[in-house]
C-alpha atoms as a PDB file:
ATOM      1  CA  UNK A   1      14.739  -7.502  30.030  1.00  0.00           C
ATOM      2  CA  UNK A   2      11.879  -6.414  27.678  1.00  0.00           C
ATOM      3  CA  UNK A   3      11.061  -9.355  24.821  1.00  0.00           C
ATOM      4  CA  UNK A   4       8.461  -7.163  23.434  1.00  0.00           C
ATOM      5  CA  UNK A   5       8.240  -6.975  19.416  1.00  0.00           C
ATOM      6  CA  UNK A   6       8.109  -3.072  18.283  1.00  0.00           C
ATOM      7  CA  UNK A   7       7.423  -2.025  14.724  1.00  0.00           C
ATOM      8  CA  UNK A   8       9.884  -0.815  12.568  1.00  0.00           C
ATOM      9  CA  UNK A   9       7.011   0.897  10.875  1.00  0.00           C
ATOM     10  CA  UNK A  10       6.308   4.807  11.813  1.00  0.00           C
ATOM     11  CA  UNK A  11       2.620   6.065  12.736  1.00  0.00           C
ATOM     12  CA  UNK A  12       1.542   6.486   9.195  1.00  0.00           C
ATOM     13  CA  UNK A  13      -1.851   6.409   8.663  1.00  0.00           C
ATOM     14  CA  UNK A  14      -2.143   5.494   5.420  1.00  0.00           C
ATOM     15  CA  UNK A  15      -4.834   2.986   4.251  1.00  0.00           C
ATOM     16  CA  UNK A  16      -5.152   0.576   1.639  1.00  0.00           C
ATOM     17  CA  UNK A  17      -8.012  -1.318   0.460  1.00  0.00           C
ATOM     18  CA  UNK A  18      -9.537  -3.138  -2.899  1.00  0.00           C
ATOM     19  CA  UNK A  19     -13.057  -2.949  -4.460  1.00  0.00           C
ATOM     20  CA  UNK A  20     -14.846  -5.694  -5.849  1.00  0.00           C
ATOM     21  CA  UNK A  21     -13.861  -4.097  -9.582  1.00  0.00           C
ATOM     22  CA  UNK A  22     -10.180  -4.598  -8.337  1.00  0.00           C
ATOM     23  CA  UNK A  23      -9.584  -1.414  -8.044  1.00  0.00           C
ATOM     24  CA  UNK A  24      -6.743  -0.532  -4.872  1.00  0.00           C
ATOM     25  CA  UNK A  25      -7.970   2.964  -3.393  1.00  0.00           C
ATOM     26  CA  UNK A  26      -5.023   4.518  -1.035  1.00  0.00           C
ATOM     27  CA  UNK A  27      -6.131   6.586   1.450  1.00  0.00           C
ATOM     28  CA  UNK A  28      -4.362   9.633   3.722  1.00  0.00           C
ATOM     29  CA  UNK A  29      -1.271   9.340   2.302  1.00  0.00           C
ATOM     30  CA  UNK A  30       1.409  12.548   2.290  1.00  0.00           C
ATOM     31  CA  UNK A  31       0.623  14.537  -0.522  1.00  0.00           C
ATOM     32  CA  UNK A  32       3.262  13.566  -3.622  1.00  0.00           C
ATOM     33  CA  UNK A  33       4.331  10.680  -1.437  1.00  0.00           C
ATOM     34  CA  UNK A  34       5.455   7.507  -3.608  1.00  0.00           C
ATOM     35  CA  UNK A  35       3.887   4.319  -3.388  1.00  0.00           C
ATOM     36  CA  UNK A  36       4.400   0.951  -4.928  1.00  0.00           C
ATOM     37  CA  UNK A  37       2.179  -2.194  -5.582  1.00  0.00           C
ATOM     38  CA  UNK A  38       3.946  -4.961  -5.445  1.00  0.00           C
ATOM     39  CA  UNK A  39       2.731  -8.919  -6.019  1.00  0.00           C
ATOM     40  CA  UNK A  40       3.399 -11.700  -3.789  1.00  0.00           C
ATOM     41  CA  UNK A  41       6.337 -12.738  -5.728  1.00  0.00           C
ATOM     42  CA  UNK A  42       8.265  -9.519  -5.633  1.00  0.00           C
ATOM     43  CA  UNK A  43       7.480  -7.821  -8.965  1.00  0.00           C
ATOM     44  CA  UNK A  44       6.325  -4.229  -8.878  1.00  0.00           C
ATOM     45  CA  UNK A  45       3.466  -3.840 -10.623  1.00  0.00           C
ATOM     46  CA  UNK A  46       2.938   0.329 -10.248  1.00  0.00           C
ATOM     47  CA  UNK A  47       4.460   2.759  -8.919  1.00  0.00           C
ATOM     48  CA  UNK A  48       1.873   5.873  -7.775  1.00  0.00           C
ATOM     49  CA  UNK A  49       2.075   9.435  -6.388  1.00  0.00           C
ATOM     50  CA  UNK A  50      -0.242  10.231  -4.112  1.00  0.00           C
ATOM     51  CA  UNK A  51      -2.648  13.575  -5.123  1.00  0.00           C
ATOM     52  CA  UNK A  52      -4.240  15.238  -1.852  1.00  0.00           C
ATOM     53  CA  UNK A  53      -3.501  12.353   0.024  1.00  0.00           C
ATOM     54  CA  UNK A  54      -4.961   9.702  -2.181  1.00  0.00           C
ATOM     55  CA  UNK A  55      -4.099   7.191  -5.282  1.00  0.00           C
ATOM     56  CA  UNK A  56      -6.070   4.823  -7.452  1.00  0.00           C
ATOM     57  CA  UNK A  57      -5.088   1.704  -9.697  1.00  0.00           C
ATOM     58  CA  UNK A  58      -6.878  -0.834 -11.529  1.00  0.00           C
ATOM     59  CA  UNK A  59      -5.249  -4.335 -10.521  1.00  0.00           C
ATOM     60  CA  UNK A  60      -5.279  -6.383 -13.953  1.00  0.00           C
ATOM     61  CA  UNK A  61      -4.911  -9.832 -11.803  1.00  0.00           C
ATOM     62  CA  UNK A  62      -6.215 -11.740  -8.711  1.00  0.00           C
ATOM     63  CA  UNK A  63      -3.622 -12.463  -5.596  1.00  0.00           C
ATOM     64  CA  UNK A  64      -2.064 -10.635  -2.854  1.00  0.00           C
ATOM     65  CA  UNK A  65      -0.393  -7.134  -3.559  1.00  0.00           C
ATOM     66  CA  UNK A  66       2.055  -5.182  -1.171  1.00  0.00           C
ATOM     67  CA  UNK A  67       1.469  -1.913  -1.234  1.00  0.00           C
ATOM     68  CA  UNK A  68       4.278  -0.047   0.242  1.00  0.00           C
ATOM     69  CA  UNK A  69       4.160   3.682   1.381  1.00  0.00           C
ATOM     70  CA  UNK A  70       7.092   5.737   3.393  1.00  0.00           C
ATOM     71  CA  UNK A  71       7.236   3.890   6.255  1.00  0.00           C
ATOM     72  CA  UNK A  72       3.824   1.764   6.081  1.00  0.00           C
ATOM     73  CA  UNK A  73       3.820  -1.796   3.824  1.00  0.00           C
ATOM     74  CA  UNK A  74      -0.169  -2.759   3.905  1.00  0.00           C
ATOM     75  CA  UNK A  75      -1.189  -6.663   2.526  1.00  0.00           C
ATOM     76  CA  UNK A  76      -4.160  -6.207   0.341  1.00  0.00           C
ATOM     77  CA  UNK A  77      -6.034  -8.884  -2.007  1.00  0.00           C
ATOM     78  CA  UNK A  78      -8.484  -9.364  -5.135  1.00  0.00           C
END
């Protein structure tokens, strides 16, 4: 009997990540694919589509986003 935890998530190499100006930079995304920012709390903040494989938003607060791709949900903070 395996116990072993498996991801529910696919192989999606998408990346997330904030800069010190709070902006969130996606990176290698699907072309066109939809992504949402999302606060601790639940509320969706944005809701981007990826160009060549990338997006860019300017956070307006500090805390913990979700950012949630097809497939992929990355933790991120500012």
């Amino acid at each position: 009997m395996n116990s072993s935890v498996q991801s529910l998530e696919s192989e999606s190499k998408v990346k997330a990540y904030v800069l010190n100006d709070g902006t969130l930079v996606v990176v290698d995304a699907e072309n066109a694919e939809p992504i949402n920012v999302v606060t601790a709390e639940g509320k969706v903040v944005a809701t981007l589509i990826s160009q060549e494989g990338r997006a860019v938003y300017q956070l307006k607060e500090h805390g913990v986003y979700l950012v949630n791709t097809i497939g992929k949900t990355i933790k991120v903070a500012y």
